[in-house]
N, C-alpha and C. Protein backbone atom coordinates (compact mmCIF):
# COMPACT_ATOMS: atom_id res chain seq x y z
N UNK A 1 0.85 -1.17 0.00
CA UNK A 1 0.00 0.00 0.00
C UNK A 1 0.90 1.24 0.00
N UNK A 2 0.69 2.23 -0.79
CA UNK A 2 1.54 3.25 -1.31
C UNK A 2 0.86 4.38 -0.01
N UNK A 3 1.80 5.04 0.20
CA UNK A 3 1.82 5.93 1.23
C UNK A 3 0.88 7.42 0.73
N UNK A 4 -0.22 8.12 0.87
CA UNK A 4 -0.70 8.92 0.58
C UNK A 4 0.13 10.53 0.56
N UNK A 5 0.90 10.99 -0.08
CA UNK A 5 1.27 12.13 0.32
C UNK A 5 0.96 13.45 -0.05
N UNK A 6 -0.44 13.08 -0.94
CA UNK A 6 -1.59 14.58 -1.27
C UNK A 6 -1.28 15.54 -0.26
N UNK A 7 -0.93 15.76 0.89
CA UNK A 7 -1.45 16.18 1.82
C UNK A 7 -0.43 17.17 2.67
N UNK A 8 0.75 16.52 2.03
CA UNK A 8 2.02 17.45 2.57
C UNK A 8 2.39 17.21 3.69
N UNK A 9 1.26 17.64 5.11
CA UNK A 9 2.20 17.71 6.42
C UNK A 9 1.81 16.91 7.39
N UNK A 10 2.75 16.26 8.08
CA UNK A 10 2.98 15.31 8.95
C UNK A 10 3.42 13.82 8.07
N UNK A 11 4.23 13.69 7.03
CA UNK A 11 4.47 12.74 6.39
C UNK A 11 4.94 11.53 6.98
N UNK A 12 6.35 12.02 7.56
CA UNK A 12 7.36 11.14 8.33
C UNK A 12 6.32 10.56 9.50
N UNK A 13 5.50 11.31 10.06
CA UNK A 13 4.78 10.78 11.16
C UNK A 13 4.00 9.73 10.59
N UNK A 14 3.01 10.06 9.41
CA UNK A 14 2.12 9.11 8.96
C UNK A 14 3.00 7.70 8.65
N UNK A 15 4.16 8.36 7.75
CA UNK A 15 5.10 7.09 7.27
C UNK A 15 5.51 6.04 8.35
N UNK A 16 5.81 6.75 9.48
CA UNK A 16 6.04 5.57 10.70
C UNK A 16 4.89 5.10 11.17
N UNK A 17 3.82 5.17 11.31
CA UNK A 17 3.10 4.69 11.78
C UNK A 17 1.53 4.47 11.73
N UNK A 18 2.21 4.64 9.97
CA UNK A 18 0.58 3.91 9.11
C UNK A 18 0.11 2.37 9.36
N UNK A 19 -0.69 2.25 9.36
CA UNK A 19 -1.73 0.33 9.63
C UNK A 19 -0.55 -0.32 10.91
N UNK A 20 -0.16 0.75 11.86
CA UNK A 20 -0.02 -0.21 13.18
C UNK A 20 -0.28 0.72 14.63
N UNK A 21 -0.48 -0.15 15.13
CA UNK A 21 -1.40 -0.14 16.52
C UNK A 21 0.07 -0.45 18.03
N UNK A 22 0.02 0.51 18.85
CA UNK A 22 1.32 0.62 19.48
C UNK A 22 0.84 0.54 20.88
N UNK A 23 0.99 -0.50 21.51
CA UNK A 23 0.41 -0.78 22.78
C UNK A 23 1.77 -1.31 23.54
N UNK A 24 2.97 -0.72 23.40
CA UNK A 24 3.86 -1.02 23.83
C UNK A 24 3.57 -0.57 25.47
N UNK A 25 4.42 -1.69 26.46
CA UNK A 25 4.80 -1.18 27.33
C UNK A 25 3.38 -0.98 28.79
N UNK A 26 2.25 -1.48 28.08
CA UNK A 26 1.02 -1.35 28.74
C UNK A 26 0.15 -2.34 29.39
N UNK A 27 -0.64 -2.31 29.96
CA UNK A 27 -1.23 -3.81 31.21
C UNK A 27 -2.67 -3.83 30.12
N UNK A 28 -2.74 -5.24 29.06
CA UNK A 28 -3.26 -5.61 28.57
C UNK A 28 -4.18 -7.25 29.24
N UNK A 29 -3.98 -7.25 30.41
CA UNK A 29 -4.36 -8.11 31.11
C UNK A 29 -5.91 -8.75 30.64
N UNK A 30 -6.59 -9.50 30.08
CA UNK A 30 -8.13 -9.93 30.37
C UNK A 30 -8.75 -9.29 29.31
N UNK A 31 -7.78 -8.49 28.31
CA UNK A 31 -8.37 -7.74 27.34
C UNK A 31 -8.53 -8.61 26.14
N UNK A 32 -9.85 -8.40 25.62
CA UNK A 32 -10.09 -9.28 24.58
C UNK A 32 -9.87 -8.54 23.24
N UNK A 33 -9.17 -8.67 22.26
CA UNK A 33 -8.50 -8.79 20.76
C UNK A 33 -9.08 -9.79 19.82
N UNK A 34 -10.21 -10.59 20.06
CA UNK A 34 -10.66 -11.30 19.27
C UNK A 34 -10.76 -11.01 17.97
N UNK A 35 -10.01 -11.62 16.63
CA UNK A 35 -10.70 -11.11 15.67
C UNK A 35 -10.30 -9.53 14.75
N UNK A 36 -9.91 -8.86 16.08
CA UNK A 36 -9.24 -7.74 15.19
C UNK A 36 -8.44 -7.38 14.42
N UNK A 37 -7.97 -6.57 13.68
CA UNK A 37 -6.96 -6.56 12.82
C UNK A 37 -5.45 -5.96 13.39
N UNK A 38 -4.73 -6.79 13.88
CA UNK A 38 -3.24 -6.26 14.91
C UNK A 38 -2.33 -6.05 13.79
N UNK A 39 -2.00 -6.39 12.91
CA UNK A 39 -1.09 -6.36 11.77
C UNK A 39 -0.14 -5.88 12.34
N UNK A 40 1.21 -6.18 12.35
CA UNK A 40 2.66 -5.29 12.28
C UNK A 40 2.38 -4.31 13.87
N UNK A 41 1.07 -4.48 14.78
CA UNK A 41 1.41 -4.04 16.02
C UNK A 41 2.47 -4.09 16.77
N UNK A 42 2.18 -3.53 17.69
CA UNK A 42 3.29 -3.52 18.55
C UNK A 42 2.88 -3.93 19.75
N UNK A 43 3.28 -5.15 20.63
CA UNK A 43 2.93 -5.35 22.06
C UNK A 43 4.15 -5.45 22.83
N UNK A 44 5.20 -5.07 22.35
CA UNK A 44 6.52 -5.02 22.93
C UNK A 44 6.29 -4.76 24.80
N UNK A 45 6.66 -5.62 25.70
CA UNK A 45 6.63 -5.53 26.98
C UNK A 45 5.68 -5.33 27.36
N UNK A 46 4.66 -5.92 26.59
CA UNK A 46 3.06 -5.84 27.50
C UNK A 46 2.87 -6.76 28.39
N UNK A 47 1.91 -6.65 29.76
CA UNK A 47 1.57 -7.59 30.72
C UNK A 47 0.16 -7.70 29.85
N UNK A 48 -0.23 -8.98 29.47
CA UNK A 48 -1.41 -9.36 28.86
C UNK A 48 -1.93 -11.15 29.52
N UNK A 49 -2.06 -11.09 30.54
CA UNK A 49 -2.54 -12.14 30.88
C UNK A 49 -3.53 -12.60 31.20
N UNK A 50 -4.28 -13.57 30.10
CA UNK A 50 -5.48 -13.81 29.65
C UNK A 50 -6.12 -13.33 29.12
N UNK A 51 -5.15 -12.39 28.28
CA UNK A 51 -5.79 -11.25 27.00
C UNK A 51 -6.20 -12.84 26.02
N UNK A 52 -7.09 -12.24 24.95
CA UNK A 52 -7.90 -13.02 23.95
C UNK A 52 -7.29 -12.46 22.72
N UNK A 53 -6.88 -13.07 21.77
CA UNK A 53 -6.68 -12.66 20.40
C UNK A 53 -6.98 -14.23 19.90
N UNK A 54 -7.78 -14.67 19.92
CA UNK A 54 -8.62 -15.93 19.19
C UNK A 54 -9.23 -15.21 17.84
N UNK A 55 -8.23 -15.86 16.59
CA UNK A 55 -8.63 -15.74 15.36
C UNK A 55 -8.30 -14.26 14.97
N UNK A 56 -7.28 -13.23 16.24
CA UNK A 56 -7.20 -12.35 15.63
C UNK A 56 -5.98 -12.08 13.83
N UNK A 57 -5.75 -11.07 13.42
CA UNK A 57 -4.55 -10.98 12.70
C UNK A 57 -3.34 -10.44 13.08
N UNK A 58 -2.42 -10.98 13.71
CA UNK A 58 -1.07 -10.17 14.50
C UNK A 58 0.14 -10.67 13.70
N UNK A 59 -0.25 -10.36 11.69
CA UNK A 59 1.35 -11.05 10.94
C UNK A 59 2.03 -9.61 11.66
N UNK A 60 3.66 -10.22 11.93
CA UNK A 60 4.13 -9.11 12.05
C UNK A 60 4.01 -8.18 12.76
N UNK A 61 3.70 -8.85 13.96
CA UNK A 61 3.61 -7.87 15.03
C UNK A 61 4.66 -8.18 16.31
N UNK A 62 4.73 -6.79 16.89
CA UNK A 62 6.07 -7.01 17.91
C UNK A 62 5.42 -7.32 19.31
N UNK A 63 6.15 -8.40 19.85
CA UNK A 63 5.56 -9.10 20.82
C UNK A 63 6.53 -9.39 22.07
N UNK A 64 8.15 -8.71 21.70
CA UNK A 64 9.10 -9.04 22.40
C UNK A 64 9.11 -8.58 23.76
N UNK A 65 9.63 -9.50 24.74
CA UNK A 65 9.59 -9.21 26.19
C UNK A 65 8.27 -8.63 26.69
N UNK A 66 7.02 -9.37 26.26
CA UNK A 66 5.93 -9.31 26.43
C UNK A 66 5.55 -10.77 27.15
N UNK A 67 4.73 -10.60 27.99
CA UNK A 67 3.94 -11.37 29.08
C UNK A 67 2.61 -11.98 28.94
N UNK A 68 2.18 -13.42 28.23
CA UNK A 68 1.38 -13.59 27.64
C UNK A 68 0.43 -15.16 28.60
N UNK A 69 0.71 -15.23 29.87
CA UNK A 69 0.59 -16.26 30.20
C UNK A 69 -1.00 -16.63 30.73
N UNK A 70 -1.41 -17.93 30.09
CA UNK A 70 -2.97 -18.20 29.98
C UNK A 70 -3.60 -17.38 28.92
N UNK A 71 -3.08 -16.53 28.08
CA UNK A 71 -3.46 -16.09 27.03
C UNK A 71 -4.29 -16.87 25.91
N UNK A 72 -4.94 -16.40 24.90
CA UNK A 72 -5.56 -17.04 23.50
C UNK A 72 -4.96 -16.53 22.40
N UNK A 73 -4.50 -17.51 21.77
CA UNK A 73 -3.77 -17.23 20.45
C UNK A 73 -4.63 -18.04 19.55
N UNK A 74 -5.29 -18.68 19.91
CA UNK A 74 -6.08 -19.71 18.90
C UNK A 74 -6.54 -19.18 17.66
N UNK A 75 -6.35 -19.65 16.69
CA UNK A 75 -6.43 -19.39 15.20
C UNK A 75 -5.96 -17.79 14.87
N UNK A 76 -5.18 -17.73 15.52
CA UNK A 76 -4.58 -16.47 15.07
C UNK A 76 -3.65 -16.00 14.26
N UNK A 77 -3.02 -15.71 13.37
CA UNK A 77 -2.28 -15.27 12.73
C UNK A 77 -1.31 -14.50 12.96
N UNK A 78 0.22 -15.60 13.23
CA UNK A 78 1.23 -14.84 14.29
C UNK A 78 2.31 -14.64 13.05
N UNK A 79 2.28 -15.00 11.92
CA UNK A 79 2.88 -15.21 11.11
C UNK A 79 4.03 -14.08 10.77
N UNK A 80 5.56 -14.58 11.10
CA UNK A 80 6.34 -13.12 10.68
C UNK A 80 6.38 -12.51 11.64
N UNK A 81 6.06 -12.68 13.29
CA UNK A 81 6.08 -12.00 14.70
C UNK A 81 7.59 -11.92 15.40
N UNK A 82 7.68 -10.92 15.60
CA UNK A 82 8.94 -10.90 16.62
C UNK A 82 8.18 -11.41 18.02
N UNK A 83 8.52 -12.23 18.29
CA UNK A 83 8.24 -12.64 19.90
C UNK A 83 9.37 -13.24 20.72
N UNK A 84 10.70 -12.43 20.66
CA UNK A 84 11.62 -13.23 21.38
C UNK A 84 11.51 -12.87 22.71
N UNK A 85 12.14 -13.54 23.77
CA UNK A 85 12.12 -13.23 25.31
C UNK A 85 10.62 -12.61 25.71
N UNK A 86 9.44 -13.54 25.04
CA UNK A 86 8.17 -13.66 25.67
C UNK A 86 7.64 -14.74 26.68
N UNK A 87 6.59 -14.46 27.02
CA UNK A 87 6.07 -15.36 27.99
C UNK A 87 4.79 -16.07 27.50
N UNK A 88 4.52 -17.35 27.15
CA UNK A 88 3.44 -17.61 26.74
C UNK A 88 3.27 -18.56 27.03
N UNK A 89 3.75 -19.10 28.85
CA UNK A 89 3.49 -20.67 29.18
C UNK A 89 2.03 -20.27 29.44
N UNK A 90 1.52 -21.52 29.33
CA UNK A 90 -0.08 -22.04 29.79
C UNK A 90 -0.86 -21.27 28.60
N UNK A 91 -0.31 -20.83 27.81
CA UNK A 91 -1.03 -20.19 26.75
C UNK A 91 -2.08 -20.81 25.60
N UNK A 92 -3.00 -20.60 24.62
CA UNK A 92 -3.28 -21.62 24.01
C UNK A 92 -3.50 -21.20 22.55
N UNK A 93 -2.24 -22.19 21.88
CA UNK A 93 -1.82 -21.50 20.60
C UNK A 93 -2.18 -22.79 19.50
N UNK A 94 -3.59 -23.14 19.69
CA UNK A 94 -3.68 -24.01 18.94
C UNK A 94 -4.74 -23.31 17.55
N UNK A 95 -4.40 -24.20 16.40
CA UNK A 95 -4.73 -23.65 15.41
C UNK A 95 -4.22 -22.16 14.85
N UNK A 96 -2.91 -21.99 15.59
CA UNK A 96 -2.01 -20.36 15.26
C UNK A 96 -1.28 -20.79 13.95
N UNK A 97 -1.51 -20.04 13.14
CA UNK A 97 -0.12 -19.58 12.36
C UNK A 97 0.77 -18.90 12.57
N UNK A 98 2.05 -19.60 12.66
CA UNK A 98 3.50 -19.56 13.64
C UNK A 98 4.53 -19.10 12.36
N UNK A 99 4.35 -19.55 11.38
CA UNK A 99 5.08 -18.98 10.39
C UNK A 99 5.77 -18.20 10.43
N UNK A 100 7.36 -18.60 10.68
CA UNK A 100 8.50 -17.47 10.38
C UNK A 100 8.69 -16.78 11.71
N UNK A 101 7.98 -16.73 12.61
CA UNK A 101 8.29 -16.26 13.59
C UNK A 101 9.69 -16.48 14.34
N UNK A 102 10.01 -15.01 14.90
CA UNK A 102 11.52 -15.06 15.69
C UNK A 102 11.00 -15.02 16.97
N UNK A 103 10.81 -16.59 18.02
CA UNK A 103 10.66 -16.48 19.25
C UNK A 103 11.85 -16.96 19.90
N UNK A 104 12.95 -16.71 20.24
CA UNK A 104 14.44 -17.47 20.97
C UNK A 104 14.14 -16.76 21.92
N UNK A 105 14.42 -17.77 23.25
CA UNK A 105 14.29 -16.93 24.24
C UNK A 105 12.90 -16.91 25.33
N UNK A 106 11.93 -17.15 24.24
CA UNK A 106 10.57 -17.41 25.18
C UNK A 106 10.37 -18.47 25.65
N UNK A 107 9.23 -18.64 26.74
CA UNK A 107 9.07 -19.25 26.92
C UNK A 107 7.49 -20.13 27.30
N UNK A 108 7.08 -21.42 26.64
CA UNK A 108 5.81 -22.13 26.45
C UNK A 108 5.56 -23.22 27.44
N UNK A 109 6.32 -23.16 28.10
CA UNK A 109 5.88 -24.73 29.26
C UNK A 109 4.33 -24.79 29.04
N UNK A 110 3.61 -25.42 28.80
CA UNK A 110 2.30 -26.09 29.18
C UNK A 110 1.45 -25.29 28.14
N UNK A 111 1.71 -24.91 27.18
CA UNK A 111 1.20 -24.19 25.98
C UNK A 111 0.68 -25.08 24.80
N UNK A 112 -0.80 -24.64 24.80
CA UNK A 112 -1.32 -25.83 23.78
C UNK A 112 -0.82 -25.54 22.46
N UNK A 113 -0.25 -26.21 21.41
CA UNK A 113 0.00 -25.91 20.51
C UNK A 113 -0.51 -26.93 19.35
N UNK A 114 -1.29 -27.85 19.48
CA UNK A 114 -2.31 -28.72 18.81
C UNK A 114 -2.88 -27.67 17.20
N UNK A 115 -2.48 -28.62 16.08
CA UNK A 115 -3.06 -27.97 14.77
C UNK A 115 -2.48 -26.37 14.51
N UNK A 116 -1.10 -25.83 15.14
CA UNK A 116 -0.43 -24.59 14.45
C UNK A 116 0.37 -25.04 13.95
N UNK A 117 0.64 -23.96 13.08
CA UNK A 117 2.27 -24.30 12.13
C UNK A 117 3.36 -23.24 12.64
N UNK A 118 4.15 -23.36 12.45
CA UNK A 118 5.42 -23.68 13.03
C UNK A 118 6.66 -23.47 11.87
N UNK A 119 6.30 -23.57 10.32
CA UNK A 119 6.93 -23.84 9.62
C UNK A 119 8.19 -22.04 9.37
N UNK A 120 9.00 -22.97 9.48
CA UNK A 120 10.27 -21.75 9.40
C UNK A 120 10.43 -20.84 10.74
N UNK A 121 9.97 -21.21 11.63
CA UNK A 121 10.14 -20.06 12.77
C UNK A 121 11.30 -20.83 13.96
N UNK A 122 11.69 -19.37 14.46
CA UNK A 122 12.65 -19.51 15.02
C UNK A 122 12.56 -19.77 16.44
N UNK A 123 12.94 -21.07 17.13
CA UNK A 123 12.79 -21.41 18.53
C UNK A 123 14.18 -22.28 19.04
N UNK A 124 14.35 -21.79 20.47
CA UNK A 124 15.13 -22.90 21.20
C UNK A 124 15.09 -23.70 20.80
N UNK A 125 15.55 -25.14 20.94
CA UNK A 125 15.71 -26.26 20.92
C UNK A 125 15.05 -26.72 22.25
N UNK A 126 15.10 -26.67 23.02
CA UNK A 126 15.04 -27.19 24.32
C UNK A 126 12.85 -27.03 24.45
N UNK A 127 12.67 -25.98 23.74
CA UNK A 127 11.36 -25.53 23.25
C UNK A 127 10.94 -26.66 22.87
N UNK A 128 11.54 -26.60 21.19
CA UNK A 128 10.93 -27.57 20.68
C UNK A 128 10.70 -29.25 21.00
N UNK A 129 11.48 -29.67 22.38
CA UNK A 129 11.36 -30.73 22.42
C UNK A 129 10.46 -30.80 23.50
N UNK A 130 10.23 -29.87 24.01
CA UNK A 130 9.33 -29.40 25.16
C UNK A 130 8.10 -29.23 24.20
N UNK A 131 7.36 -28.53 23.61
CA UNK A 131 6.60 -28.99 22.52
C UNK A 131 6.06 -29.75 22.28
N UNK A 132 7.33 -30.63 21.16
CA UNK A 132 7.18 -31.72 20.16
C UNK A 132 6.40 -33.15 21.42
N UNK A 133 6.09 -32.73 23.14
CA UNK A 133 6.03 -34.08 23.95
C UNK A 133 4.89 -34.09 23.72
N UNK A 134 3.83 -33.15 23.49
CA UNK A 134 2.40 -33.24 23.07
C UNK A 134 1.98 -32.50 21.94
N UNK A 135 2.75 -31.77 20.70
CA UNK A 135 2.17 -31.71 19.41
C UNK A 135 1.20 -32.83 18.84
N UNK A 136 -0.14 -32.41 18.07
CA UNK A 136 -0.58 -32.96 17.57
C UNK A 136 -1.23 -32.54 16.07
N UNK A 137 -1.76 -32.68 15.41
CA UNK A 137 -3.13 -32.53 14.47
C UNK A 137 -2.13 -31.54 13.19
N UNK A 138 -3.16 -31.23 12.57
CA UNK A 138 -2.25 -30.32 11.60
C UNK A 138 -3.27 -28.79 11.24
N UNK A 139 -2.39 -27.86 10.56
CA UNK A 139 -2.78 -26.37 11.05
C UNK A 139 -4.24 -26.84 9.74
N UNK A 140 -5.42 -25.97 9.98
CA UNK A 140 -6.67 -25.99 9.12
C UNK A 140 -6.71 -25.23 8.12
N UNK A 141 -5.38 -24.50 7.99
CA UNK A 141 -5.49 -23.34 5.89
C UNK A 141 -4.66 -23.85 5.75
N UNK A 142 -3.27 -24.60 6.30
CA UNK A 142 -2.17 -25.05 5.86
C UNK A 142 -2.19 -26.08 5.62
N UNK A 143 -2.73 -27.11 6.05
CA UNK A 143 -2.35 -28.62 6.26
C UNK A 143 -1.06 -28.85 6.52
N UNK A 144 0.03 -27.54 7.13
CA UNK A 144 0.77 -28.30 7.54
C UNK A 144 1.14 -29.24 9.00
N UNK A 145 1.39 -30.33 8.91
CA UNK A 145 1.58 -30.98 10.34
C UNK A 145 2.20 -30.58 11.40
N UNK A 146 1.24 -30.71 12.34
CA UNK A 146 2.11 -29.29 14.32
C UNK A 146 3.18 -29.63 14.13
N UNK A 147 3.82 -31.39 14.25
CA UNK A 147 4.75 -32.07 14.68
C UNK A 147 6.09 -31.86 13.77
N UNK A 148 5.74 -31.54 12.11
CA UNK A 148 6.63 -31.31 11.31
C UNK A 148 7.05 -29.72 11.29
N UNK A 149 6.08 -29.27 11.41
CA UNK A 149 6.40 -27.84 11.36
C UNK A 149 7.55 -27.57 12.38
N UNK A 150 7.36 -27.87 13.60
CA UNK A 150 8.02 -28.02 14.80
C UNK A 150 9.55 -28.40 14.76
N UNK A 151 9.78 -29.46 13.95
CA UNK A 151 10.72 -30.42 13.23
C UNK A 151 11.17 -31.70 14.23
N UNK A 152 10.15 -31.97 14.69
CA UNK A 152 10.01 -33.29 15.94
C UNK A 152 10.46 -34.37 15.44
């Protein structure tokens, strides 16, 4: 999408911070995101625990050193997310598109991850085998498999 610049003033401002949403740094706790459009947001160091983004769109959104625990990621679209040094144990990231994501560093203990993909994104090792002990099913637009995506 080409940047509108009919308009002359405040360019650089619009240019930084056209189609994203900047919730850096803020207590997103219980807040529901269902569904909305997060694109390329920003949740950088948010406390969001048991925030809802079930089926929201968050490709490309910043998620780093953010606090996500008991959260909903379900069918969401994480695809292309910075999420390194996050928190998303007990979380439930099933049916997510994981795609490409840079998460090193976070961490999922007890995080459902049943039917997401996974394919090309960046995780610990120690993650993935933590993971791969209950991956199952395969993602529902991808068909790709939790367990392969994962590389179990």
């Amino acid at each position: 999408m080409a940047l509108d610049t009919s308009g002359g003033a405040g360019l650089q401002e619009r240019a930084l911070f056209q189609d994203r949403v900047d919730y850096t740094l803020t207590d997103q706790s219980g807040v529901d995101f269902s569904g909305q459009d997060l694109n390329n947001a920003s949740f950088a160091g948010v406390s969001g625990r048991g925030a809802r983004f079930t089926g929201a769109d968050l490709h490309g959104a910043i998620l780093t050193q953010a606090s996500f625990p008991e959260a909903s990621f379900a069918d969401a679209d994480l695809s292309d997310a910075l999420m390194d040094r996050a928190d998303f144990r007990g979380a439930d990231l099933s049916g997510a598109l994981l795609q490409g994501v840079i998460a090193s560093g976070s961490r999922f203990q007890g995080a459902l991850v049943d039917d997401a993909d996974f394919s090309d994104a960046l995780l610990d090792l120690a993650v993935v085998r933590d993971l791969c002990r209950d991956a199952e099913g395969q993602h529902p637009t991808t068909g790709v498999d939790t367990r392969t995506s994962l590389g179990c």
